[in-house]
N, C-alpha and C. Protein backbone atom coordinates (compact mmCIF):
# COMPACT_ATOMS: atom_id res chain seq x y z
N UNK A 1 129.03 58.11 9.97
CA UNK A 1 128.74 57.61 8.65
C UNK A 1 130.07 57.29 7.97
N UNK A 2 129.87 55.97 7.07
CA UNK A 2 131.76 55.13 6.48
C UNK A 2 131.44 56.72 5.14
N UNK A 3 132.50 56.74 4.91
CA UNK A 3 132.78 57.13 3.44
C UNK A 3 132.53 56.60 3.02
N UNK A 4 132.24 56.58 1.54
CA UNK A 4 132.23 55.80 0.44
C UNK A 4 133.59 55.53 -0.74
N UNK A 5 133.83 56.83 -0.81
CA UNK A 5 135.18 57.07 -1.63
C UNK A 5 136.28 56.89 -1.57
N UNK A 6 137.36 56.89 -2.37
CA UNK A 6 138.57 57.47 -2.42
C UNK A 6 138.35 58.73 -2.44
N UNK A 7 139.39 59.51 -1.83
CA UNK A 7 139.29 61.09 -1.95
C UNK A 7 138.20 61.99 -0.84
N UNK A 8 137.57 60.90 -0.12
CA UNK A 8 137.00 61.71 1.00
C UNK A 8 137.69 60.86 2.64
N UNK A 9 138.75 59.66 1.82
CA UNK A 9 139.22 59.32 3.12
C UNK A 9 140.73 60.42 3.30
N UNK A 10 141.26 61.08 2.63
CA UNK A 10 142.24 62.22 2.94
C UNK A 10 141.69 63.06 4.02
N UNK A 11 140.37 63.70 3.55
CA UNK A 11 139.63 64.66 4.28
C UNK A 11 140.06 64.14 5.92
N UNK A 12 139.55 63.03 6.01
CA UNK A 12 139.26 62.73 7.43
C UNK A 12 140.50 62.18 7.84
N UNK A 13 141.45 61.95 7.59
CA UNK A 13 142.81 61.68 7.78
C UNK A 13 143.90 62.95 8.16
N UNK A 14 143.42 64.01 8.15
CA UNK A 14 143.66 64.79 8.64
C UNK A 14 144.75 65.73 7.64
N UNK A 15 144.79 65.28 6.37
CA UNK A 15 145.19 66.37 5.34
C UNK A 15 144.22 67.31 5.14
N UNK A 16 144.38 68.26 4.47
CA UNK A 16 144.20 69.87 3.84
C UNK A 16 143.18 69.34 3.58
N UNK A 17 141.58 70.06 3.92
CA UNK A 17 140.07 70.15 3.68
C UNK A 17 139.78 71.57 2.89
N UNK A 18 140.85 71.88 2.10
CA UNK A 18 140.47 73.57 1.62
C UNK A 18 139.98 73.37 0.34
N UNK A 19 138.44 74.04 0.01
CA UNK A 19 138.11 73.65 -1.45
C UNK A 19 138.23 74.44 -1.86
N UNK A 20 138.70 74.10 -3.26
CA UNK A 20 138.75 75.24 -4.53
C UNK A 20 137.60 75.71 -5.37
N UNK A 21 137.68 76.74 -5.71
CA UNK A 21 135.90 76.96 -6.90
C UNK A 21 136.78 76.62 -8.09
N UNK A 22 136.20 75.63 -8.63
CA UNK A 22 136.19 75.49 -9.85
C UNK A 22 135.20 76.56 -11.47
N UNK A 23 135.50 77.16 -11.53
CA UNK A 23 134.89 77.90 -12.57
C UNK A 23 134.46 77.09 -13.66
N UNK A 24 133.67 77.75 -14.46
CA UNK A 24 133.01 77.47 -15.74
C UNK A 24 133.89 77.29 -16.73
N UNK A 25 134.68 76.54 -17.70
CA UNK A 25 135.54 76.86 -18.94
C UNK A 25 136.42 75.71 -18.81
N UNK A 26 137.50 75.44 -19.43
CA UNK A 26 138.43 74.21 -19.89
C UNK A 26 139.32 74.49 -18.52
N UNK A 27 139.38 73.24 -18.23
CA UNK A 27 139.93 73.09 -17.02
C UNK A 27 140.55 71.57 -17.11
N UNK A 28 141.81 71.44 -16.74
CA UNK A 28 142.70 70.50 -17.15
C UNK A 28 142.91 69.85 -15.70
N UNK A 29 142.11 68.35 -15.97
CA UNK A 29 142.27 67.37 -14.47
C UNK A 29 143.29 66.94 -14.43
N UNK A 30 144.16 66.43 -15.42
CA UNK A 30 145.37 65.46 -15.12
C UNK A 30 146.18 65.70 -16.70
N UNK A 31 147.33 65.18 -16.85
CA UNK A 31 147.76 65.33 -17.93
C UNK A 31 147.63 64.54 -19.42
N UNK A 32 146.40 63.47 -19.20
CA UNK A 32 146.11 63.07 -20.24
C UNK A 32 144.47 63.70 -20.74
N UNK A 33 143.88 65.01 -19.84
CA UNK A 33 142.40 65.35 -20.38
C UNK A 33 142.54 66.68 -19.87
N UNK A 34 141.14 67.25 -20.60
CA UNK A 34 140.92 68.33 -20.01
C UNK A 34 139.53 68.54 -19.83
N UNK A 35 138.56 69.29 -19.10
CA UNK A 35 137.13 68.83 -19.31
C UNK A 35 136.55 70.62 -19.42
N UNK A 36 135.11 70.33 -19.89
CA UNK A 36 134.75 72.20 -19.64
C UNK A 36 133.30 71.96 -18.66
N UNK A 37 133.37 72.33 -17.54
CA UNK A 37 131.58 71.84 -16.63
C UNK A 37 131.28 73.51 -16.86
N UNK A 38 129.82 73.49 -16.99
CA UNK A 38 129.18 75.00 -17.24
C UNK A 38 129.00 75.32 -16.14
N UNK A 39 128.94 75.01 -14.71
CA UNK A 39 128.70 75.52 -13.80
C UNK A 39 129.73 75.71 -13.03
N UNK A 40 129.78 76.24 -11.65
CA UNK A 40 130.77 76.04 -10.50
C UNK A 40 131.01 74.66 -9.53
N UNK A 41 131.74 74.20 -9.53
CA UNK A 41 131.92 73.31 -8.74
C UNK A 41 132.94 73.63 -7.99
N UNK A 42 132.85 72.90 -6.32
CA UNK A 42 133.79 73.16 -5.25
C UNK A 42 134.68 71.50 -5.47
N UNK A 43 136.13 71.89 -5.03
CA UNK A 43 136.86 71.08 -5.69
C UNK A 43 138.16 70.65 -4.32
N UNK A 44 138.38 69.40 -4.13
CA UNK A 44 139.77 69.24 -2.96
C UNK A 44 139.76 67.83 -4.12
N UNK A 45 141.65 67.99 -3.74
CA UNK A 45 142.33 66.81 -4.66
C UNK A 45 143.52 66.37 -3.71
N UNK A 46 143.56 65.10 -4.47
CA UNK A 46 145.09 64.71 -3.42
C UNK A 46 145.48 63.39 -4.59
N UNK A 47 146.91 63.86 -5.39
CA UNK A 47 147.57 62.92 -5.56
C UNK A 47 146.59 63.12 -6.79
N UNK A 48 146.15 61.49 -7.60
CA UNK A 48 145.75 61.42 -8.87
C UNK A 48 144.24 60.99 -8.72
N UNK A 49 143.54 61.76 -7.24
CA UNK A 49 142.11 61.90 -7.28
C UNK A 49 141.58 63.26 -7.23
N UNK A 50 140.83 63.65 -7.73
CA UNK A 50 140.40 65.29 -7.36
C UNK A 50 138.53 65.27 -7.59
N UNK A 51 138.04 65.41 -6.46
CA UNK A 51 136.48 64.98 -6.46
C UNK A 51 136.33 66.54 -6.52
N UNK A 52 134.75 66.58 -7.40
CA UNK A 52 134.09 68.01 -7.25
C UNK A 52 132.77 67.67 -6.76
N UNK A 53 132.57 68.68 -6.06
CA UNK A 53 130.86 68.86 -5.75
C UNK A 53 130.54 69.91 -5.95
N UNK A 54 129.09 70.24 -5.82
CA UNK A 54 128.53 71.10 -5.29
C UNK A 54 127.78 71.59 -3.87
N UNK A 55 126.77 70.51 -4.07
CA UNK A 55 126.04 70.42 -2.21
C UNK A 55 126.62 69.79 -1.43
N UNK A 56 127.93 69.11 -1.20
CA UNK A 56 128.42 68.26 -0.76
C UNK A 56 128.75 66.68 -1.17
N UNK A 57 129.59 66.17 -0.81
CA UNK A 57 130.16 65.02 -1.58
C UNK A 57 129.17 63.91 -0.56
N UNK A 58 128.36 64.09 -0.12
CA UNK A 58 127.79 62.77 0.74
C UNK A 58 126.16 62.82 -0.10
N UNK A 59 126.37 64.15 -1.19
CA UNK A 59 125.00 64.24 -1.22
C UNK A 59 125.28 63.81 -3.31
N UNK A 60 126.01 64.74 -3.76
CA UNK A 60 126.70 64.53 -4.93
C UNK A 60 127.92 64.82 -5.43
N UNK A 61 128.77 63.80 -6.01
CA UNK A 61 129.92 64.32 -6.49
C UNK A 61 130.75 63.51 -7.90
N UNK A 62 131.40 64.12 -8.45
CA UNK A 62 132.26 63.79 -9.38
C UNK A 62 133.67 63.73 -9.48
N UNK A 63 134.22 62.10 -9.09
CA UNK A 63 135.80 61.66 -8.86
C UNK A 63 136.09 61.29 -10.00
N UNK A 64 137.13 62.12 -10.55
CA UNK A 64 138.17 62.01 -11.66
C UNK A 64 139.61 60.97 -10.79
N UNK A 65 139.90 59.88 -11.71
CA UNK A 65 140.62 58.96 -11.10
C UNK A 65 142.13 59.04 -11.73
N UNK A 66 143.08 59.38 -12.29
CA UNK A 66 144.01 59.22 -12.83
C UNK A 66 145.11 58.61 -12.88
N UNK A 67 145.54 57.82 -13.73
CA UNK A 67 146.90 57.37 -14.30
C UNK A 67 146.73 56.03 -12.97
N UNK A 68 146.09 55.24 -12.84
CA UNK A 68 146.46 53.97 -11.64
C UNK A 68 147.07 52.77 -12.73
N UNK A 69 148.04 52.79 -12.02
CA UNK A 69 149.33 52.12 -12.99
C UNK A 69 148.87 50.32 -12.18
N UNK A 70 149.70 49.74 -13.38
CA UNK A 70 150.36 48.24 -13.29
C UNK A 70 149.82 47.99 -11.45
N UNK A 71 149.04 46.53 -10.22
CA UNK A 71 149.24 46.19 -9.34
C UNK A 71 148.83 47.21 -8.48
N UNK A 72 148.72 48.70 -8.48
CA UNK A 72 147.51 49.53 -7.46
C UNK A 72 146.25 48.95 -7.99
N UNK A 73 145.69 49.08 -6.06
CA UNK A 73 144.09 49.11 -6.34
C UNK A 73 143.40 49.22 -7.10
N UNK A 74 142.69 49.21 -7.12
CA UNK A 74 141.60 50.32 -8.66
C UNK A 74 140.68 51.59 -7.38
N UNK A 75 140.59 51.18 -6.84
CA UNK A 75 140.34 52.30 -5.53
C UNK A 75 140.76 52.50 -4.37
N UNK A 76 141.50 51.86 -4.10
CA UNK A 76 142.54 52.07 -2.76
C UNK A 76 141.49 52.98 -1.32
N UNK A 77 140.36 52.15 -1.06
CA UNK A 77 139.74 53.11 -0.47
C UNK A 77 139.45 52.16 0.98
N UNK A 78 139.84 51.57 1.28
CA UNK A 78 140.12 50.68 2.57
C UNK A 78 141.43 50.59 3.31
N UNK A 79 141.64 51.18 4.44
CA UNK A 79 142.90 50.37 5.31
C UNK A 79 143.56 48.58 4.46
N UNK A 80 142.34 47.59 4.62
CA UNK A 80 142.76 46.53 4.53
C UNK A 80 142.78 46.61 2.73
N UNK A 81 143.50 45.96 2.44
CA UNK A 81 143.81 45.75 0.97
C UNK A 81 143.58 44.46 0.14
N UNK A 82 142.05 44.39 0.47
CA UNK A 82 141.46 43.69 -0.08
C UNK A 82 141.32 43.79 -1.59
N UNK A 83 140.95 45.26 -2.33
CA UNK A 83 140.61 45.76 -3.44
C UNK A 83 141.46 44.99 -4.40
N UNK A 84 140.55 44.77 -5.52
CA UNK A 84 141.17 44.25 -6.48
C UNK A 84 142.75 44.98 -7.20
N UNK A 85 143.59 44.37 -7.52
CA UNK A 85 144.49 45.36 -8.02
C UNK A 85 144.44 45.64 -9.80
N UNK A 86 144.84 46.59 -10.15
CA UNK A 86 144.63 47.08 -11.70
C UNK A 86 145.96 46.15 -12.19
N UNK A 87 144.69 45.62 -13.66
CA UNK A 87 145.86 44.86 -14.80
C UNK A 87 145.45 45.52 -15.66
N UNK A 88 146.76 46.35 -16.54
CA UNK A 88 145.87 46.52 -18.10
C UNK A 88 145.48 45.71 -19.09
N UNK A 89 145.63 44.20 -18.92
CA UNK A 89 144.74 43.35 -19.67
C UNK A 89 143.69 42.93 -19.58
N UNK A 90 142.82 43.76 -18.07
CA UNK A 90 141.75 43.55 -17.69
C UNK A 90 140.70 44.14 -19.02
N UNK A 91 139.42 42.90 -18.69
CA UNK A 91 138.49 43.43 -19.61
C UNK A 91 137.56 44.14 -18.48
N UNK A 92 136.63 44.83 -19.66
CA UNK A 92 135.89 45.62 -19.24
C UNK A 92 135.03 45.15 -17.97
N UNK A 93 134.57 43.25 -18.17
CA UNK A 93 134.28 43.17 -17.14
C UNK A 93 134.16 43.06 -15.71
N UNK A 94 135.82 43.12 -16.08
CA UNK A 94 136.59 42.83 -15.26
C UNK A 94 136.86 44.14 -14.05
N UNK A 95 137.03 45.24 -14.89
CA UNK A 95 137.06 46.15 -14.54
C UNK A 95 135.85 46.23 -13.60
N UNK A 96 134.64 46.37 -14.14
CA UNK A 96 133.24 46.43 -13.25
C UNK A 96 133.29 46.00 -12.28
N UNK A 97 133.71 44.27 -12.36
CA UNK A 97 133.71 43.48 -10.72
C UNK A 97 134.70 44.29 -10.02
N UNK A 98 135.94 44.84 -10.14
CA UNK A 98 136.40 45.44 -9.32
C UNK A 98 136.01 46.30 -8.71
N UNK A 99 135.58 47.39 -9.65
CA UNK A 99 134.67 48.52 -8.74
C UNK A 99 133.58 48.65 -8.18
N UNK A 100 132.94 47.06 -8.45
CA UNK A 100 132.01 46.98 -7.83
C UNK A 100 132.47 46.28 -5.99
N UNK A 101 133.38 45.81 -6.11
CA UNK A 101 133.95 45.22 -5.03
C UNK A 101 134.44 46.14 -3.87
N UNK A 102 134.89 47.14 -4.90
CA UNK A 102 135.63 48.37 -4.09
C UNK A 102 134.66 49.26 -2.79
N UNK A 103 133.47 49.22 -4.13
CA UNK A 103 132.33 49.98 -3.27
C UNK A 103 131.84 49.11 -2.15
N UNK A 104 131.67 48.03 -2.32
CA UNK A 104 131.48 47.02 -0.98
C UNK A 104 132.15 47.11 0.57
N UNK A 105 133.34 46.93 -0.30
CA UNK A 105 134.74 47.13 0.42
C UNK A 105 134.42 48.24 1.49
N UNK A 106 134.20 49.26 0.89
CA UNK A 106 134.15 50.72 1.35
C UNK A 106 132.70 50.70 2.38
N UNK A 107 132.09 49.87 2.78
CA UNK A 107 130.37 50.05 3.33
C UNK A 107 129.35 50.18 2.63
N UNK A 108 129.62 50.50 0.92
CA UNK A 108 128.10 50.31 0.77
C UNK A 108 127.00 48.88 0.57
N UNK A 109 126.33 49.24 0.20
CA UNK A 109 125.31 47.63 0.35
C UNK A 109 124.36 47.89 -1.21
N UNK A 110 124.42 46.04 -1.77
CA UNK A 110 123.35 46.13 -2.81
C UNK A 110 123.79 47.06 -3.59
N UNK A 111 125.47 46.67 -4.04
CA UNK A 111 126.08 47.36 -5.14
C UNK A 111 125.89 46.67 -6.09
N UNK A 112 124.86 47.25 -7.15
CA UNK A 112 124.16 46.31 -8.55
C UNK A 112 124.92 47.31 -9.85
N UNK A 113 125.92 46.59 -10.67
CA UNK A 113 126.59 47.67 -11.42
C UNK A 113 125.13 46.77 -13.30
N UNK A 114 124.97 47.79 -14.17
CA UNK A 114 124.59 47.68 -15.22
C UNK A 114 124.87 48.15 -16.29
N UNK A 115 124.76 47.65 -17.36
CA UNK A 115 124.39 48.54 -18.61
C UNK A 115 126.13 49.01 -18.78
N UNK A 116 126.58 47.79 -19.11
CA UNK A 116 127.82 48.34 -19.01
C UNK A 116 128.34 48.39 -20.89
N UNK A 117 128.63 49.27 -20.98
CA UNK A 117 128.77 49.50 -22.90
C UNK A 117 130.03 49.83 -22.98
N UNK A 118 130.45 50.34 -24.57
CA UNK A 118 131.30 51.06 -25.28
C UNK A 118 131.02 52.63 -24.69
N UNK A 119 131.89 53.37 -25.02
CA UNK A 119 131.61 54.90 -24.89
C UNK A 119 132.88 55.29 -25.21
N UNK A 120 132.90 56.46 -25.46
CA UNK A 120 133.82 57.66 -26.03
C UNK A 120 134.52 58.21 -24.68
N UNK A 121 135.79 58.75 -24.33
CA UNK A 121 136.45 59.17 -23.18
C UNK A 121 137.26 59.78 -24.46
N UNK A 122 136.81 61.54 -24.57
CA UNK A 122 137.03 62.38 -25.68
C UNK A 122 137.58 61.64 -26.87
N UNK A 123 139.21 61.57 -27.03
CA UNK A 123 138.04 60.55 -28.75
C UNK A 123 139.55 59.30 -28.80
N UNK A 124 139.16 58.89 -27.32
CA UNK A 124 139.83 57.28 -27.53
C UNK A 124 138.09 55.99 -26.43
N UNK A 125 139.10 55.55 -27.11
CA UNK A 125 137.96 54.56 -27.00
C UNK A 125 137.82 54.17 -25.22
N UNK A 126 136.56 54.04 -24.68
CA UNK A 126 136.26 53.73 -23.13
C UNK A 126 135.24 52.35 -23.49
N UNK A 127 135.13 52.94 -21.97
CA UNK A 127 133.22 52.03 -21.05
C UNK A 127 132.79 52.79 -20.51
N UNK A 128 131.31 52.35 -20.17
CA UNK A 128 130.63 53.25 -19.66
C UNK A 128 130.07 52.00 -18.29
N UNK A 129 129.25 52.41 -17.44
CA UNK A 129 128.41 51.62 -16.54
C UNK A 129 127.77 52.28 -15.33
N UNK A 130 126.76 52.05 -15.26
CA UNK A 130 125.71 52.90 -14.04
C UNK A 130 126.08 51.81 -13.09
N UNK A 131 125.60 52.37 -11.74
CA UNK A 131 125.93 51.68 -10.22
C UNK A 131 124.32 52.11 -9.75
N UNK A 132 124.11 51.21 -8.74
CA UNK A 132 122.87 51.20 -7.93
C UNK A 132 123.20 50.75 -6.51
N UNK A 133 123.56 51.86 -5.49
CA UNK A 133 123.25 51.01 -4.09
C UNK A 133 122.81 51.51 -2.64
N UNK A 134 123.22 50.99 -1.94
CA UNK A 134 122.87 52.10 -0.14
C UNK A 134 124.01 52.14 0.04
N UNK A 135 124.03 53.73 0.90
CA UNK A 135 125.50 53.49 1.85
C UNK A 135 125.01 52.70 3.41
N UNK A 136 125.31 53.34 4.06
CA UNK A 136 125.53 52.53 5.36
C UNK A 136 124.54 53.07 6.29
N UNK A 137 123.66 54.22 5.97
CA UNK A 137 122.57 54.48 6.27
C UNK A 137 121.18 53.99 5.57
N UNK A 138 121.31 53.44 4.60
CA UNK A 138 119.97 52.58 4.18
C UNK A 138 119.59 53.87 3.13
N UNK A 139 120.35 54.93 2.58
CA UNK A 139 119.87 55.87 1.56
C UNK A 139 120.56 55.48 0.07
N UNK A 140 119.02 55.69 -0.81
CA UNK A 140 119.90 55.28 -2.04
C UNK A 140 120.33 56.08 -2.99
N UNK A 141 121.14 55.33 -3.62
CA UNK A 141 122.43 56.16 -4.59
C UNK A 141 122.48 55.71 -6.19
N UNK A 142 122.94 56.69 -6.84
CA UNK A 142 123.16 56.28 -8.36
C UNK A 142 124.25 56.79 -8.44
N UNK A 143 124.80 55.67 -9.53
CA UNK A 143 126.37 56.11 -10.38
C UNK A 143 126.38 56.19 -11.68
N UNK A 144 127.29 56.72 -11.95
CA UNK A 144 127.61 56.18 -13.23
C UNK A 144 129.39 56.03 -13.77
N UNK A 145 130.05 55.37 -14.08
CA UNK A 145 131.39 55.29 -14.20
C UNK A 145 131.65 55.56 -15.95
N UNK A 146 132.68 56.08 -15.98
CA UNK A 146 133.39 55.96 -17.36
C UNK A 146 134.57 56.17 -17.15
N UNK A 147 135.20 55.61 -18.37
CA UNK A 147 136.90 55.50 -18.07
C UNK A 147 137.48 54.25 -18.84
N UNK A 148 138.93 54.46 -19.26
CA UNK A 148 139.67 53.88 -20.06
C UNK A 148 140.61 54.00 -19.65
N UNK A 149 141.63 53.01 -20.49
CA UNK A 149 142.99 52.63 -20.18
C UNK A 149 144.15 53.20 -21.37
N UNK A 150 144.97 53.72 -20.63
CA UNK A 150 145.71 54.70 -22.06
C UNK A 150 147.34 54.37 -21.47
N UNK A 151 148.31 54.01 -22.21
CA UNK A 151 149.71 53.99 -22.07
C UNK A 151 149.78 53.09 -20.15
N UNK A 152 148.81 52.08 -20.40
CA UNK A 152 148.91 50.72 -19.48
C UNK A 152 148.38 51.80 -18.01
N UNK A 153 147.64 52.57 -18.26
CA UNK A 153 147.20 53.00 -16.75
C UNK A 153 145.73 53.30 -16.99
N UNK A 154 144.84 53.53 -15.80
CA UNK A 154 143.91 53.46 -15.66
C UNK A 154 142.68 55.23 -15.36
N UNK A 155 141.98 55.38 -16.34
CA UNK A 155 142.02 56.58 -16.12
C UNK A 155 140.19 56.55 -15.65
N UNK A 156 139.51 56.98 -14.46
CA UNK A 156 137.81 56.51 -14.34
C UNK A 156 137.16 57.94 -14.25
N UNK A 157 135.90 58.04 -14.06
CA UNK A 157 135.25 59.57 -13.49
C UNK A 157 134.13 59.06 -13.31
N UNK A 158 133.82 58.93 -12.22
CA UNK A 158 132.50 58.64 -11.69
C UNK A 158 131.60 59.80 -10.73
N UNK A 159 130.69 59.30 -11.17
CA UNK A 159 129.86 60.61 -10.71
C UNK A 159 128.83 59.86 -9.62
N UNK A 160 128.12 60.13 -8.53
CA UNK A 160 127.40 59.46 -7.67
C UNK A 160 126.77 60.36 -7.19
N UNK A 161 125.67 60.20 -6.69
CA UNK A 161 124.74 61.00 -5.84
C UNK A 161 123.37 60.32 -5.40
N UNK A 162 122.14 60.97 -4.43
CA UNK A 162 121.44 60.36 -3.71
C UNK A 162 120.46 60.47 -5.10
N UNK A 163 119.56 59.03 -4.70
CA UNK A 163 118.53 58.85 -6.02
C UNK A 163 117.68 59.89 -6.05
N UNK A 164 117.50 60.28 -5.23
CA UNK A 164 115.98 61.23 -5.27
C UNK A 164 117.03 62.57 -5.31
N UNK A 165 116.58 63.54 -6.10
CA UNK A 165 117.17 64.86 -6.04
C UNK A 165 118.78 64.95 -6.54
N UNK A 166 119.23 64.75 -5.71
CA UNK A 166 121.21 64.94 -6.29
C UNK A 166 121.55 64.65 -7.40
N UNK A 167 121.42 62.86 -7.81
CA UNK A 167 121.51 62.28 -9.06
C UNK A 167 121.49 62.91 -10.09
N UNK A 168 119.87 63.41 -10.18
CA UNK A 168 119.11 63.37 -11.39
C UNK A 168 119.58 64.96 -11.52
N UNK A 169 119.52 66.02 -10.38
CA UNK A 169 119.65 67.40 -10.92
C UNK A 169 121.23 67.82 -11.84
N UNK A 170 122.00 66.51 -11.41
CA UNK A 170 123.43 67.21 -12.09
C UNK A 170 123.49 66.02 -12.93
N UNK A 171 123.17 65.46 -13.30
CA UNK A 171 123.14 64.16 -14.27
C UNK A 171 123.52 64.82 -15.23
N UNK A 172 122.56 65.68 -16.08
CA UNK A 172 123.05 66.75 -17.90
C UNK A 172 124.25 67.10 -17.67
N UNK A 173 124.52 67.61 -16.45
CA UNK A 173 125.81 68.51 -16.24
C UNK A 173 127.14 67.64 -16.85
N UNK A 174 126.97 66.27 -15.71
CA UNK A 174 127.83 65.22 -15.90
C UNK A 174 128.21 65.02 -17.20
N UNK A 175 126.96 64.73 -17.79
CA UNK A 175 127.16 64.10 -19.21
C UNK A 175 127.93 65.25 -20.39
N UNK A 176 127.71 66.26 -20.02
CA UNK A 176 128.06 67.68 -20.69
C UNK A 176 129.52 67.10 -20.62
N UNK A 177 130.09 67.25 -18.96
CA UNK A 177 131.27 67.32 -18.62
C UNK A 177 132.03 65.96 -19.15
N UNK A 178 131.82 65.12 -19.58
CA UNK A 178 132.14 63.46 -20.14
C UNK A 178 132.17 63.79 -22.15
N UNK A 179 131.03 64.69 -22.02
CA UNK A 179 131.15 64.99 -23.64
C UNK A 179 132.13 65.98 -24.05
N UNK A 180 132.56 66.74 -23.08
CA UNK A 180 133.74 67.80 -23.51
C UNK A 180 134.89 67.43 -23.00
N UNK A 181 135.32 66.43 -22.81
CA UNK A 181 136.70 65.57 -22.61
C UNK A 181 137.86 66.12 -24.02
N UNK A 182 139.04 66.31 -23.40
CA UNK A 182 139.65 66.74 -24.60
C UNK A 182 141.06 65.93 -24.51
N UNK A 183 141.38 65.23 -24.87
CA UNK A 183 142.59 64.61 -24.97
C UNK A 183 144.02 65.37 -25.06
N UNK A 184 145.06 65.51 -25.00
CA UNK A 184 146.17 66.19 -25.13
C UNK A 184 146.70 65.40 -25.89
N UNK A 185 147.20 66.63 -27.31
CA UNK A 185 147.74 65.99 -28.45
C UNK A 185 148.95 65.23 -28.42
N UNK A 186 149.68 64.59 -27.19
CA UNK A 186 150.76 63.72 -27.09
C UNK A 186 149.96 61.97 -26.97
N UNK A 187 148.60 62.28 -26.76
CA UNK A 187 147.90 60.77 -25.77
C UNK A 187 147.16 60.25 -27.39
């Protein structure tokens, strides 16, 4: 089975597979946020991706994306380097077609991105946008992306999981974890 992600092609590349428990309480992803999830999540990071799950990342998970500067990818998740590269004068829609491209890129199929809005990313201004597609086994998936651009870099957290069951059981969680975003008083 292809990956889908950034952050699960390390795994199989033969870096460090050791997950961390993430605990309940303020927990600081990168140096422009901090988030609080009420539950446990199992956690492997590399560089300025750090995905959490719980049942597994093929089933559900949540990739925090950080700081993708000026000309990187916007997902760097292919050998070939097709992926669109990040401009910070990109608009929002712009943004979408990329990540919607990315996911293509990567094997999935009948990547339909929607409902793409305004939203809050703790208290500077974002987007929001749900994803709809198959991976490479014909099983389907929901997303949802949020994320903004702060001091010309690119900051995302997308959450994905299988439609039936995964999605929907950590969906509140997600949204919990997107609503307790805390900015650091330098950003």
């Amino acid at each position: 089975m292809k990956i889908i992600w950034v952050g699960l092609v390390f795994l199989l590349s033969g870096c460090s597979s050791t997950y961390n428990l993430v605990e309940p309480g303020q927990v600081a992803v990168c140096d422009l946020y901090s988030v609080k999830p009420s539950i446990r999540w199992s956690e492997i990071n590399k560089g300025d991706v750090r995905l959490w799950t719980v049942d597994g990342a093929q089933l559900e998970s949540i990739r925090f994306i950080s700081g993708i500067r000026e000309g990187v990818s916007i997902m760097d998740i292919t050998e070939e380097k097709h992926e669109t590269p990040f401009r910070a004068n990109m608009s929002e829609s712009e943004l979408v077609d990329a990540i919607v491209d990315a996911f293509s890129l990567s094997g999935a199929q009948q990547v339909k991105a929607r409902d793409l809005r305004p939203a809050q990313f703790g208290n500077l201004e974002g987007f929001r946008f749900e994803l709809g597609f198959m991976n490479e086994d014909g099983l389907n998936k929901e997303g949802v992306v949020i994320g903004t651009i702060v001091d010309q870099s690119l900051y995302l957290i997308i959450y994905t999981g299988t439609k039936i069951h995964y999605f929907p059981m950590y969906a509140s969680e997600f949204d919990n974890i997107v609503s307790s975003i805390k900015i650091q008083k330098n950003h």
